[in-house]
C-alpha atoms as a PDB file:
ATOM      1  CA  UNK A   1      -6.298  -6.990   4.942  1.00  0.00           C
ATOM      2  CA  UNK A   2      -2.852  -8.822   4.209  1.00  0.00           C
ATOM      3  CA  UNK A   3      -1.257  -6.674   6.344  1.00  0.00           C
ATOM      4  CA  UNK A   4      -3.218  -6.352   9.202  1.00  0.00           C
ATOM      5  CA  UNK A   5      -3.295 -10.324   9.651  1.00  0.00           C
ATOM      6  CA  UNK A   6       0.423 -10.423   8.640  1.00  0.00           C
ATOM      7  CA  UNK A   7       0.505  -8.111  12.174  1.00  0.00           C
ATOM      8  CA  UNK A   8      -1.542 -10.469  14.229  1.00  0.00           C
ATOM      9  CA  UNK A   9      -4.533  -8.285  14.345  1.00  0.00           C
ATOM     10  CA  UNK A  10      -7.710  -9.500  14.887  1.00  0.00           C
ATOM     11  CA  UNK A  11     -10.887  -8.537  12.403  1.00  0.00           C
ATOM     12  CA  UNK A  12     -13.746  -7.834  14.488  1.00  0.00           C
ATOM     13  CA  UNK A  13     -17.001  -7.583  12.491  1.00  0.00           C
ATOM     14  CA  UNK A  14     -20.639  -7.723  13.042  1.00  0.00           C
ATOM     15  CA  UNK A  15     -21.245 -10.845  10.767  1.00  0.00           C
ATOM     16  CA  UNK A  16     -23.909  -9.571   8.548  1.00  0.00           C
ATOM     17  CA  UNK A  17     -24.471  -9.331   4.476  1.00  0.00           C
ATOM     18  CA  UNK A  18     -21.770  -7.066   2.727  1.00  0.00           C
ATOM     19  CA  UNK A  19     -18.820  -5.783   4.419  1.00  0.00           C
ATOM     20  CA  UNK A  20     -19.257  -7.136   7.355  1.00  0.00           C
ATOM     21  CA  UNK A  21     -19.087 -10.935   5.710  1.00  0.00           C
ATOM     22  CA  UNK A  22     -16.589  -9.860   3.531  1.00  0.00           C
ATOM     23  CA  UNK A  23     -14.176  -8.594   6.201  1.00  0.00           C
ATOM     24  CA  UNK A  24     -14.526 -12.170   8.240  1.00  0.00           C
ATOM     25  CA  UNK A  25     -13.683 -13.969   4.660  1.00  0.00           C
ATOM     26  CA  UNK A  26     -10.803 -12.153   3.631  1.00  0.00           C
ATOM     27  CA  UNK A  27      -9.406 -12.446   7.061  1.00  0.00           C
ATOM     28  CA  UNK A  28     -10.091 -16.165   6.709  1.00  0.00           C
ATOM     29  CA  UNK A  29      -8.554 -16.854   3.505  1.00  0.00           C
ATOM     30  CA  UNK A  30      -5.110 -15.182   4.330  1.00  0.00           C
ATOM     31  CA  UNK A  31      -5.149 -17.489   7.711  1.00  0.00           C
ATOM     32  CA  UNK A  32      -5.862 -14.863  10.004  1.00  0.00           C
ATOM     33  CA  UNK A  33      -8.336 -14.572  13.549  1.00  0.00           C
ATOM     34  CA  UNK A  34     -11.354 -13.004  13.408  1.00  0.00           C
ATOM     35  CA  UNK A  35     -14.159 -12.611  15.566  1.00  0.00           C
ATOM     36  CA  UNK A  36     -18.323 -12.270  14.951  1.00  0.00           C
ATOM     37  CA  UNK A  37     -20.556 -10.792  17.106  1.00  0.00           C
ATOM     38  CA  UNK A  38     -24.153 -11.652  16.527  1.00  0.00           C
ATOM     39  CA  UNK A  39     -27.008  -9.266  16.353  1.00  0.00           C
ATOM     40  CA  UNK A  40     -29.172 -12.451  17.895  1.00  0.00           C
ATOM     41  CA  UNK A  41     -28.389 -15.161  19.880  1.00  0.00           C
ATOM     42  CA  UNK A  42     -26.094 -18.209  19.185  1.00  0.00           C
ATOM     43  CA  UNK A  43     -28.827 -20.847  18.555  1.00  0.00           C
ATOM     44  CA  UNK A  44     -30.239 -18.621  15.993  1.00  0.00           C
ATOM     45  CA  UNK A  45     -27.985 -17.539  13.850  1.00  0.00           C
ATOM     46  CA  UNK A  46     -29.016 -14.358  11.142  1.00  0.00           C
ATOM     47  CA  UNK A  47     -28.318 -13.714   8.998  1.00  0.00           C
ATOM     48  CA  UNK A  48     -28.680 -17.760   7.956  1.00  0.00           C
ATOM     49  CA  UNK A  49     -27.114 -17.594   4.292  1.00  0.00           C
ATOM     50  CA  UNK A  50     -23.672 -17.710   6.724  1.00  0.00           C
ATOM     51  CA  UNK A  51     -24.244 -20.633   8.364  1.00  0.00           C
ATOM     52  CA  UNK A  52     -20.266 -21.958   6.750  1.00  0.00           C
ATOM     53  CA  UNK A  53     -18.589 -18.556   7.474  1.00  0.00           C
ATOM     54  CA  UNK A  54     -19.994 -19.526  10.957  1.00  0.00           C
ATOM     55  CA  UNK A  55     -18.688 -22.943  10.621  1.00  0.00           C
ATOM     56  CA  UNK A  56     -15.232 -21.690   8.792  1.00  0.00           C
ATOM     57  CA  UNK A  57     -14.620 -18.791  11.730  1.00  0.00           C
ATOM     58  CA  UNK A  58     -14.709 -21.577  14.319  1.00  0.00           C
ATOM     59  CA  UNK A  59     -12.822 -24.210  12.634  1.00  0.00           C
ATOM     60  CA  UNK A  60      -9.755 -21.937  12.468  1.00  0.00           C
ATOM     61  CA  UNK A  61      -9.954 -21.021  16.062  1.00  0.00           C
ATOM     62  CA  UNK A  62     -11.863 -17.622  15.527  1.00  0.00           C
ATOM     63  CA  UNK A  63     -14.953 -16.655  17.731  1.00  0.00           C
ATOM     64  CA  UNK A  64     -18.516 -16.140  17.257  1.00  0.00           C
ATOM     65  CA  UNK A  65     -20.105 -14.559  20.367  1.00  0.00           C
ATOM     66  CA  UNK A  66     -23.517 -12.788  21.507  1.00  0.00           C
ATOM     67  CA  UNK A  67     -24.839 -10.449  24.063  1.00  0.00           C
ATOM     68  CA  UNK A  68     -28.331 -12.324  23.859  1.00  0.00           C
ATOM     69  CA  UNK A  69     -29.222 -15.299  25.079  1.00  0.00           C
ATOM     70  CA  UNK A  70     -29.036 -18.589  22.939  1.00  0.00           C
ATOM     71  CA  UNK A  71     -32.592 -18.522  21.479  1.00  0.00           C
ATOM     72  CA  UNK A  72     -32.910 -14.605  21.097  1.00  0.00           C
ATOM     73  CA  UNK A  73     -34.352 -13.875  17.847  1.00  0.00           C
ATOM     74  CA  UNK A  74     -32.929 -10.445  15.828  1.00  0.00           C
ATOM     75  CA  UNK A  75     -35.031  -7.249  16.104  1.00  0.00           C
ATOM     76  CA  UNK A  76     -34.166  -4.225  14.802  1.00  0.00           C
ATOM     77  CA  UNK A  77     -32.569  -2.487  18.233  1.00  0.00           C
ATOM     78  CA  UNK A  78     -30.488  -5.527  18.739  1.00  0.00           C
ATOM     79  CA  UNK A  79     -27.990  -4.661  15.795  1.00  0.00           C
ATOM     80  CA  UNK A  80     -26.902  -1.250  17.238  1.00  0.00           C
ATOM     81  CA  UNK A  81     -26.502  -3.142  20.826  1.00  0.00           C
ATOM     82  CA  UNK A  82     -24.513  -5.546  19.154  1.00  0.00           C
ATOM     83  CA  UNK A  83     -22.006  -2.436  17.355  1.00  0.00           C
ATOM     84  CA  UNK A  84     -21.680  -1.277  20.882  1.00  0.00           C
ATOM     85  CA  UNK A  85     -19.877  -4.542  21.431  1.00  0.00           C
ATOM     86  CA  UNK A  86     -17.917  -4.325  18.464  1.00  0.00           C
ATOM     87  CA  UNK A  87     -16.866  -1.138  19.432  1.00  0.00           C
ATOM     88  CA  UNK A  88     -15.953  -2.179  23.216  1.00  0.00           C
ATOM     89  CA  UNK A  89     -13.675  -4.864  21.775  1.00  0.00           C
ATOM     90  CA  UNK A  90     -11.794  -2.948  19.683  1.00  0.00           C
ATOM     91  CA  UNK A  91      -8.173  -1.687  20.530  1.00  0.00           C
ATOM     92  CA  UNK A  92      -6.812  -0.356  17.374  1.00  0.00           C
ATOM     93  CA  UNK A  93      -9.373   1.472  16.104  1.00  0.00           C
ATOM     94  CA  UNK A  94     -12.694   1.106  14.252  1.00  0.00           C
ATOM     95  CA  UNK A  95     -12.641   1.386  10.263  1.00  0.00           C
ATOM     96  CA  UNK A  96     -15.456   2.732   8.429  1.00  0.00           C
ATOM     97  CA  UNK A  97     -15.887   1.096   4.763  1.00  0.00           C
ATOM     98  CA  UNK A  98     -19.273   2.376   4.044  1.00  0.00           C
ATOM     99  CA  UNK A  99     -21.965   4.376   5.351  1.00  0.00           C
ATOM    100  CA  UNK A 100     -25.114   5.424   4.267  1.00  0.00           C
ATOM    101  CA  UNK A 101     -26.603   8.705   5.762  1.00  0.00           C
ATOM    102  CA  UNK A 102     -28.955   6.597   8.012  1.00  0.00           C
ATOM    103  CA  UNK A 103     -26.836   3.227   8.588  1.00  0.00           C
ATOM    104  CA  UNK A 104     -25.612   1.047  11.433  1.00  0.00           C
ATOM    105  CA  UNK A 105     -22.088   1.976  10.126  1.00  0.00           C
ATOM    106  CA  UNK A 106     -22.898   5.450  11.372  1.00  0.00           C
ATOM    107  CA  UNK A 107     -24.185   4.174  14.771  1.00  0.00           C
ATOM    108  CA  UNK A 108     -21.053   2.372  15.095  1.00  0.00           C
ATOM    109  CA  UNK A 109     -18.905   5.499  14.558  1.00  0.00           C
ATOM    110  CA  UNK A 110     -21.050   7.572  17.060  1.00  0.00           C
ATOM    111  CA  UNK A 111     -20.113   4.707  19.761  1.00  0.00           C
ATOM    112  CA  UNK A 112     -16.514   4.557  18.884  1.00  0.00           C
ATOM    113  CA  UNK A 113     -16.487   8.414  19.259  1.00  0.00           C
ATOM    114  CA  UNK A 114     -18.254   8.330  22.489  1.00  0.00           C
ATOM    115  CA  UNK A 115     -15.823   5.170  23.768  1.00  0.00           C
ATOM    116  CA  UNK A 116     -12.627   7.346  22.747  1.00  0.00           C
ATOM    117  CA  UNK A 117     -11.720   4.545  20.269  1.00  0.00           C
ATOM    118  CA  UNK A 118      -9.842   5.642  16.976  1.00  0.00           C
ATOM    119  CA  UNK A 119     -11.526   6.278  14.116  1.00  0.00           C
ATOM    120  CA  UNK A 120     -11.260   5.748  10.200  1.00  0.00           C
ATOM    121  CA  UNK A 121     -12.773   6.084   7.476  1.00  0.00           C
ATOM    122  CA  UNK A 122     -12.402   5.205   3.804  1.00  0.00           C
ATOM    123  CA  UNK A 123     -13.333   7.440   0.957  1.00  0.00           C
ATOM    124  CA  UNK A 124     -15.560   6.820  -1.999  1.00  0.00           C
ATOM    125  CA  UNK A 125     -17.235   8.527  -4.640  1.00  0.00           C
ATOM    126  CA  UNK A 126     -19.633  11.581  -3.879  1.00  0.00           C
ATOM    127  CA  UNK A 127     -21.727  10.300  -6.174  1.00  0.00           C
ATOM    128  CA  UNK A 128     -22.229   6.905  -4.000  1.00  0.00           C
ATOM    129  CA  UNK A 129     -24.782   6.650  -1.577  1.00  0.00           C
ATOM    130  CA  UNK A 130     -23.189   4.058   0.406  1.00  0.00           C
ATOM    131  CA  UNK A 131     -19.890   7.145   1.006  1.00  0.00           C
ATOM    132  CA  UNK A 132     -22.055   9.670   1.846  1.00  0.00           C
ATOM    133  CA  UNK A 133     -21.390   9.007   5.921  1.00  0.00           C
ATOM    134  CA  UNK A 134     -17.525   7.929   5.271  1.00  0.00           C
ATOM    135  CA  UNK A 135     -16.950  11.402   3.427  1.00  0.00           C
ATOM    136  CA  UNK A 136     -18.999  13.083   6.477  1.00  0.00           C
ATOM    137  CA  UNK A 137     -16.840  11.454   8.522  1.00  0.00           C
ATOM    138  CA  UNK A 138     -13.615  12.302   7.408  1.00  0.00           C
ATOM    139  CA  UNK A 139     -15.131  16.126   6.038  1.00  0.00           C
ATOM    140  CA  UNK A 140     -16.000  16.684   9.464  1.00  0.00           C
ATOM    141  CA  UNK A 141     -12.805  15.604  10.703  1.00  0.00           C
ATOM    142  CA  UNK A 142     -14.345  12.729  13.143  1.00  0.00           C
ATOM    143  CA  UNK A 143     -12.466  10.125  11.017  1.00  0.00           C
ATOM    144  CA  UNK A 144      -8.620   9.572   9.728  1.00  0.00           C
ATOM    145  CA  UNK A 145      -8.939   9.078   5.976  1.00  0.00           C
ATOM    146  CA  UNK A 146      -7.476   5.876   4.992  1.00  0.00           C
ATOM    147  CA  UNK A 147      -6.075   4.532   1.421  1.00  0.00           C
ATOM    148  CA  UNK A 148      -3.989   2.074   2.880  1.00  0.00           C
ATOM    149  CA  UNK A 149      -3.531  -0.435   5.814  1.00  0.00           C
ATOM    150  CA  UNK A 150      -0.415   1.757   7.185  1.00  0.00           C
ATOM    151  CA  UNK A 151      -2.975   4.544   7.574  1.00  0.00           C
ATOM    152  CA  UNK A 152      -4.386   2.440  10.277  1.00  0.00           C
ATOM    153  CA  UNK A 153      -1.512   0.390  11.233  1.00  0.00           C
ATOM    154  CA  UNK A 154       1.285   4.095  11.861  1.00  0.00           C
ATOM    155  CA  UNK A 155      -1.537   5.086  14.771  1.00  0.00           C
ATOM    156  CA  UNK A 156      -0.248   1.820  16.881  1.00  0.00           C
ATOM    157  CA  UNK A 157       3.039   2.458  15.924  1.00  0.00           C
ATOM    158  CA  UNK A 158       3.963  -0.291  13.849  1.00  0.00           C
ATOM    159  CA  UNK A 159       6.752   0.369  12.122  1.00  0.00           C
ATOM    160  CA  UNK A 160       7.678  -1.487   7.960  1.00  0.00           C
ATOM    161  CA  UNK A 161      11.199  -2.539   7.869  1.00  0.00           C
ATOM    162  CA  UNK A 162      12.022  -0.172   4.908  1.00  0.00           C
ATOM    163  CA  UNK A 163      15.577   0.876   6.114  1.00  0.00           C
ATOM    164  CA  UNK A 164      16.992  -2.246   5.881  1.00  0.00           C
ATOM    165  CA  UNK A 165      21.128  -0.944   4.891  1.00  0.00           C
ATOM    166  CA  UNK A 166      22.923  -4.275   6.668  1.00  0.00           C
ATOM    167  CA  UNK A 167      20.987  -6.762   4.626  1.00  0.00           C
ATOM    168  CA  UNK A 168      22.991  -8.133   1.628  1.00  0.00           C
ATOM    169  CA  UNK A 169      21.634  -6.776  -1.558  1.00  0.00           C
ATOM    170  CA  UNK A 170      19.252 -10.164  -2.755  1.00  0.00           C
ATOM    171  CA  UNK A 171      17.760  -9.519   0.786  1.00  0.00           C
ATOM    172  CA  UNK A 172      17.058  -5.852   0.585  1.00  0.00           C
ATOM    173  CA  UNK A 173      15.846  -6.057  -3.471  1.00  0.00           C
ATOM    174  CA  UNK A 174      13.050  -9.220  -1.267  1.00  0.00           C
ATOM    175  CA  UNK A 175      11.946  -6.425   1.390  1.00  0.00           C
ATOM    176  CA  UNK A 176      11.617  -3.985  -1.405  1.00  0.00           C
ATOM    177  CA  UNK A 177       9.670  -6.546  -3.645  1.00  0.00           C
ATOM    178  CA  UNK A 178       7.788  -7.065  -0.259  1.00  0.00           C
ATOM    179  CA  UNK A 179       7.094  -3.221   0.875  1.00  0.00           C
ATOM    180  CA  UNK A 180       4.263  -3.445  -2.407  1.00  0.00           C
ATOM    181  CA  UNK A 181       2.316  -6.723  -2.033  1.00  0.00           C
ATOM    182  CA  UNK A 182       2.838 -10.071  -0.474  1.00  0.00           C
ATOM    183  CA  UNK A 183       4.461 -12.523  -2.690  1.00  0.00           C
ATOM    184  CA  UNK A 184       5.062 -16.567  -3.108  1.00  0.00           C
ATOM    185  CA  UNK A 185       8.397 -17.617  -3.772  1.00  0.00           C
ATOM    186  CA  UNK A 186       7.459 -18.456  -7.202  1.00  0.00           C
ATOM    187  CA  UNK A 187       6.447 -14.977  -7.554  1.00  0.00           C
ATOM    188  CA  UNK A 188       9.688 -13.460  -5.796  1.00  0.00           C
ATOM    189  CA  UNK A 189      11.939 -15.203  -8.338  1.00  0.00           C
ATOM    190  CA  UNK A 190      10.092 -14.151 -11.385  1.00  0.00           C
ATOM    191  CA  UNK A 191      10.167 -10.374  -9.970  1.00  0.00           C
ATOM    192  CA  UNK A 192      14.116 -10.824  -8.965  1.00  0.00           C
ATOM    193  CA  UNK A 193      14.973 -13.186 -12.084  1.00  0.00           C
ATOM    194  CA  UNK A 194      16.689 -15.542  -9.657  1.00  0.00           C
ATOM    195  CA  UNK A 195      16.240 -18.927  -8.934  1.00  0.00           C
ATOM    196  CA  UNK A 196      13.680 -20.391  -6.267  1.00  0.00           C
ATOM    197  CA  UNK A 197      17.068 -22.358  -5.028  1.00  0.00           C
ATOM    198  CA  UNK A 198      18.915 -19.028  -4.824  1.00  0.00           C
ATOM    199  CA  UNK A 199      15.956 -16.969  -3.389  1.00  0.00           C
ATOM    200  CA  UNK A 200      15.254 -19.617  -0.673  1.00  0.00           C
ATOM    201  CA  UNK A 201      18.079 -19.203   1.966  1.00  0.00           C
ATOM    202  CA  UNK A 202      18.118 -15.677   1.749  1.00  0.00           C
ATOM    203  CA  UNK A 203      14.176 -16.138   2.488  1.00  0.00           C
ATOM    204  CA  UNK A 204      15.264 -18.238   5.963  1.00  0.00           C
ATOM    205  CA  UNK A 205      18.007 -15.575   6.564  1.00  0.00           C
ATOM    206  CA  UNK A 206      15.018 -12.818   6.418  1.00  0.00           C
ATOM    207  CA  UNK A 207      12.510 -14.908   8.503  1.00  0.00           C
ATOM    208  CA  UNK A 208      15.075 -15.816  11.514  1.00  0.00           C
ATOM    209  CA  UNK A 209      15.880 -11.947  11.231  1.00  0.00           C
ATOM    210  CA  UNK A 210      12.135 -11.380  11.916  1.00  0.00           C
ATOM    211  CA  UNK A 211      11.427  -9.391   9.371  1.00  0.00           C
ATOM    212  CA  UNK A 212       9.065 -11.101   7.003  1.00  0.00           C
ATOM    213  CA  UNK A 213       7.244 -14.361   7.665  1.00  0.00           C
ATOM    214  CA  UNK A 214       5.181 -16.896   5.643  1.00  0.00           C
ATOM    215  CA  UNK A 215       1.451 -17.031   5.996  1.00  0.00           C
ATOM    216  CA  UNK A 216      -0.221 -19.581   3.510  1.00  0.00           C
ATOM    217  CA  UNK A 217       2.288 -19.823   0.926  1.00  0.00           C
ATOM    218  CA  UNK A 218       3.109 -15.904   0.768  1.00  0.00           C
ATOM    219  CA  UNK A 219       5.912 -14.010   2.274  1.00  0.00           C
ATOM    220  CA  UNK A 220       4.827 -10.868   4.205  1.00  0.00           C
ATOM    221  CA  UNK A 221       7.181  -7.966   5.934  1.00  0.00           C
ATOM    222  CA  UNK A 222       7.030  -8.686   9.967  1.00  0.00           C
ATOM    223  CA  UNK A 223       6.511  -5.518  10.980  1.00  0.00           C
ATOM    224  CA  UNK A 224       8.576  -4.162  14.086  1.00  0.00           C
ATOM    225  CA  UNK A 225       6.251  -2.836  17.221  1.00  0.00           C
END
């Protein structure tokens, strides 16, 4: 998730219990966009244990949008119309997390087949019920396995700032710091056994290069497109 908001990309999820939630939180918490699209319509909102994840997505300028009209009620076919739309708004690529053998996740992988919209997946245990349709998926070859954000992120071309020869050396030991996990500053000169006054003009230097950038307190590599 760090990396996909530290690349401007937008989380698009269908606002329900599990990942779905989780995936708008995350991308909350790191400062990122994301959008919800409801299974039911705006004036009543389901499931309603997320009434402030509603609240929170709106309040830092993400959207929550519906298909239905304002005072449609859920029903059980209105959750696979809504992963249509999920699927029609995506540009990357749709990512799999988990799937039961008979789950919307799997509906939503049909449609992004059937759209031509990339496809991943992410492995679990075979001993998991809930990775029984993400092993399909990749077994089958439908979906690109994914371990990492770069799985996803090398199919739009995105390219790390690894080779980074010209930097001086305190800059190149921050991108390779950097290349593992965002950091603080606080955290950078614990890491580099420097000083937060030596660290922090090297940090500019990097950030006016465009090659990492600060997103609620943490430094991030910028990645290249």
């Amino acid at each position: 998730m760090p990396e996909f908001v530290a690349n401007n990309i937008t989380i698009i999820s269908g606002f329900m219990y599990g990942i779905d939630s989780l995936a708008h939180l995350y991308c909350l918490d790191l400062g990122g966009t994301t959008i919800a699209v409801l299974g039911s319509g705006l004036n009543c909102l389901y499931p309603p244990e997320n009434d402030e994840l509603y609240s929170r997505i709106l309040d830092q300028n993400g959207l929550v949008i519906s298909q239905f009209e304002p005072d449609f009620k859920a029903t059980i076919w209105s959750f696979p119309q809504r992963n249509k739309t999920v699927v029609k708004l995506s540009t990357l690529g749709v990512l799999v997390v988990e799937a039961g053998l008979k789950s919307g996740s799997l509906i939503t992988a049909n449609l992004a087949k059937k759209f031509n919209k990339p496809l991943f997946a992410l492995p679990g245990p075979i001993t998991s019920s809930v990775s029984i349709g993400t092993n399909e998926l990749i077994k089958s070859g439908d979906a690109q396995l994914v371990t990492s954000a770069s799985d996803v992120l090398s199919t739009k071309q995105i390219r790390l700032p690894l080779d980074t020869p010209t930097l001086p050396q305190i800059e190149s030991n921050i991108i390779d710091c950097l290349k593992l996990e965002p950091l603080s500053l606080d955290e950078l000169s614990l890491k580099l056994s420097l000083s937060v006054s030596t660290l922090s003009p090297h940090l500019s230097s990097l950030s006016l290069k465009d090659l990492i950038e600060d997103l609620r307190g943490k430094f991030y590599l910028k990645n290249s497109l």
